[in-house]
Protein backbone atom coordinates (compact mmCIF):
# COMPACT_ATOMS: atom_id res chain seq x y z
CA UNK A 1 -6.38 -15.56 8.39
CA UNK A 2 -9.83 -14.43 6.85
CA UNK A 3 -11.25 -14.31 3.41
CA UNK A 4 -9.38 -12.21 0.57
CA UNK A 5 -12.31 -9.76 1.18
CA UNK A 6 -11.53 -9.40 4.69
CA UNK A 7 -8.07 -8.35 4.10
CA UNK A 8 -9.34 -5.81 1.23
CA UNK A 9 -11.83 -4.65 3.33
CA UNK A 10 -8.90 -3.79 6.31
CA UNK A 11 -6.01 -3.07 4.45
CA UNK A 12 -7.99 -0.62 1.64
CA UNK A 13 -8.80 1.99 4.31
CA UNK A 14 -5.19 2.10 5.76
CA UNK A 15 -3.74 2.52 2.73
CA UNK A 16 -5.99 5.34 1.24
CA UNK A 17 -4.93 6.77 5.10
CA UNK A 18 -1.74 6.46 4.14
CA UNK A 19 -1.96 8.09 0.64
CA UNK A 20 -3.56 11.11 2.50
CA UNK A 21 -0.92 11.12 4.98
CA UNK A 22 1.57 11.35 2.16
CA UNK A 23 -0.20 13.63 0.01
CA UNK A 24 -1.15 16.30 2.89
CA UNK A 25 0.97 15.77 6.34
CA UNK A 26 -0.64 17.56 9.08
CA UNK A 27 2.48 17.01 10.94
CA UNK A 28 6.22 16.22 9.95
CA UNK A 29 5.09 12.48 11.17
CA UNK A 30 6.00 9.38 9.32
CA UNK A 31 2.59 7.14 8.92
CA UNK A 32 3.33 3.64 8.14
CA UNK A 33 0.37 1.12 7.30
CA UNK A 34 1.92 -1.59 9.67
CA UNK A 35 -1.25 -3.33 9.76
CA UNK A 36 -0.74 -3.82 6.14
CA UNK A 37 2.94 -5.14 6.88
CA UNK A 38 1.24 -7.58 9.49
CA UNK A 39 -1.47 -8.75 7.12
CA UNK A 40 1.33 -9.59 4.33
CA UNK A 41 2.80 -11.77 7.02
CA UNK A 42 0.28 -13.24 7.83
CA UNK A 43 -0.79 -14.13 4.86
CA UNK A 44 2.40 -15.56 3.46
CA UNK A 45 2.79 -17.62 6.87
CA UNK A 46 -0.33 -19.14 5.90
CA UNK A 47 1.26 -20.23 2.45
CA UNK A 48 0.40 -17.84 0.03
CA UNK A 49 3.35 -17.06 -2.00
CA UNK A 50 2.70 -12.69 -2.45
CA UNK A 51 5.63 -12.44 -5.24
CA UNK A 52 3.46 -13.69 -7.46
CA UNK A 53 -0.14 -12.52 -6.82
CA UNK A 54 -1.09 -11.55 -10.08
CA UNK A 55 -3.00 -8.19 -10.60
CA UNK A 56 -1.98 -4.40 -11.34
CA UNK A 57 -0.26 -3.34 -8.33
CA UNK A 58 3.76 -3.76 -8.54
CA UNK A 59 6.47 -2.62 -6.72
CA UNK A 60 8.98 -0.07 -7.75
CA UNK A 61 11.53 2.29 -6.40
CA UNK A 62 11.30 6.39 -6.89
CA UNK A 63 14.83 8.09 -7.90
CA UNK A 64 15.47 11.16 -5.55
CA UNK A 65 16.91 14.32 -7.15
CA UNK A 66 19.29 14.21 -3.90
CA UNK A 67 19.72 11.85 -0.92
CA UNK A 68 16.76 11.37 0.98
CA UNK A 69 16.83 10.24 4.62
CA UNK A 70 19.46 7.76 5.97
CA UNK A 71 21.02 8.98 2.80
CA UNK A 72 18.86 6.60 -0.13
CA UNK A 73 18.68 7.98 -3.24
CA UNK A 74 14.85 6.01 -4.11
CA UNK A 75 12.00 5.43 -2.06
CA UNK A 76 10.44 2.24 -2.26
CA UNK A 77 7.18 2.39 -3.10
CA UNK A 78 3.87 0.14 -4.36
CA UNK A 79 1.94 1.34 -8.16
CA UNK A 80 -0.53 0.48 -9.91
CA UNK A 81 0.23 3.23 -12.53
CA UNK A 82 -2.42 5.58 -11.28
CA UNK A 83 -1.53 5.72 -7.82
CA UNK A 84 1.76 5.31 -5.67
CA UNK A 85 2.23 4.55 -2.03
CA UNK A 86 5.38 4.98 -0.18
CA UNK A 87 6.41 2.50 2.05
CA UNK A 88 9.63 1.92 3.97
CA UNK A 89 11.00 -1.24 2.69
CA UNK A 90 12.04 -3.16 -0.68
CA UNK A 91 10.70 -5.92 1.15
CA UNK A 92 7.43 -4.37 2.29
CA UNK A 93 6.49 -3.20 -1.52
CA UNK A 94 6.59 -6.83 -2.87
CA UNK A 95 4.60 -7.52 0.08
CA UNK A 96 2.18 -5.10 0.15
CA UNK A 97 1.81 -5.27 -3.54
CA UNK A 98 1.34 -8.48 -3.84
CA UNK A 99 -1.32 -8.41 -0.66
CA UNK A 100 -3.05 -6.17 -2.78
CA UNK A 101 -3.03 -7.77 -5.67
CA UNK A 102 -3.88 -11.23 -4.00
CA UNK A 103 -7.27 -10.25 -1.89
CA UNK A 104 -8.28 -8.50 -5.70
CA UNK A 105 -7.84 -4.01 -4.38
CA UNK A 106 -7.50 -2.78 -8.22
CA UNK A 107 -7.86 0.99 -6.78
CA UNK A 108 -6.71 2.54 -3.52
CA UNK A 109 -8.49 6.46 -4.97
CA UNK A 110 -11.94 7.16 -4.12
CA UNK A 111 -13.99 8.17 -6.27
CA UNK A 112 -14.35 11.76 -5.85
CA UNK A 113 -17.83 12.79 -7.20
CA UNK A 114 -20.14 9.89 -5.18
CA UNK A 115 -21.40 11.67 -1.97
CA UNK A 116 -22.91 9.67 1.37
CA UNK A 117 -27.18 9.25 1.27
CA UNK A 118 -28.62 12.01 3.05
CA UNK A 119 -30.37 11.32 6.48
C-alpha cells in the first residue's frame, strides 16, 4: 500500500466517475468503483482499522418509496452531507467511507467555476 495521498489521488477520480454515472447514465449500466472496494481492502489488510477513520464522510442507507432491485427497500450509500454515492453493499459504505475519510478526501464535487490554463 502507498501513502494516504496516493489512495486520494486514485480513489477521488473514480468516485466523482461514479457520481456522474449516477447522476447522468448514458446507458442502463450499473458502474461500481471496484477499485475503491479493492483499495479499502487493501488498506484494512495492511492494519488500518476503516470503521473508525475519523472525518466527514459516513455511511448511511436511502429509504425507497417502493422495492428497489432484488427487492431492498434502501440503497446503501456513502455522505458527507453534501454529496451521496451509491454503492452496492452495507459493507462497502463503511469501507469506502472510512477509505475516504482515512487518506483525508473532504469533497468528491468539483468545483464548478475553475476552468483548465489556456495553451
Amino acid at each position: 500500500m502507498r501513502s494516504k495521498e496516493f489512495v486520494a489521488n486514485l480513489s477521488t477520480p473514480v468516485l466523482q466517475s461514479t457520481l456522474r454515472n449516477q447522476r447522468h447514465p448514458r446507458q442502463r449500466l450499473r458502474y461500481e468503483p471496484i477499485v475503491v472496494y479493492h483499495l479499502a481492502e487493501r488498506t484494512k489488510a495492511r492494519g488500518v482499522d476503516l470503521r473508525h477513520a475519523e472525518g466527514p464522510w459516513r455511511p448511511a442507507l436511502r429509504k425507497l418509496e417502493r422495492p428497489g432491485r432484488n427487492s431492498l427497500d434502501a440503497i446503501p450509500i456513502v455522505t458527507n452531507e453534501s454529496t451521496a454515492v451509491m454503492v452496492d453493499t452495507k459493507e462497502h459504505a463503511v469501507d469506502v467511507a472510512g477509505l475516504l475519510n482515512w487518506c483525508g478526501v473532504h469533497e468528491l464535487e468539483p468545483i464548478s467555476d475553475l476552468t483548465p490554463p489556456e495553451r
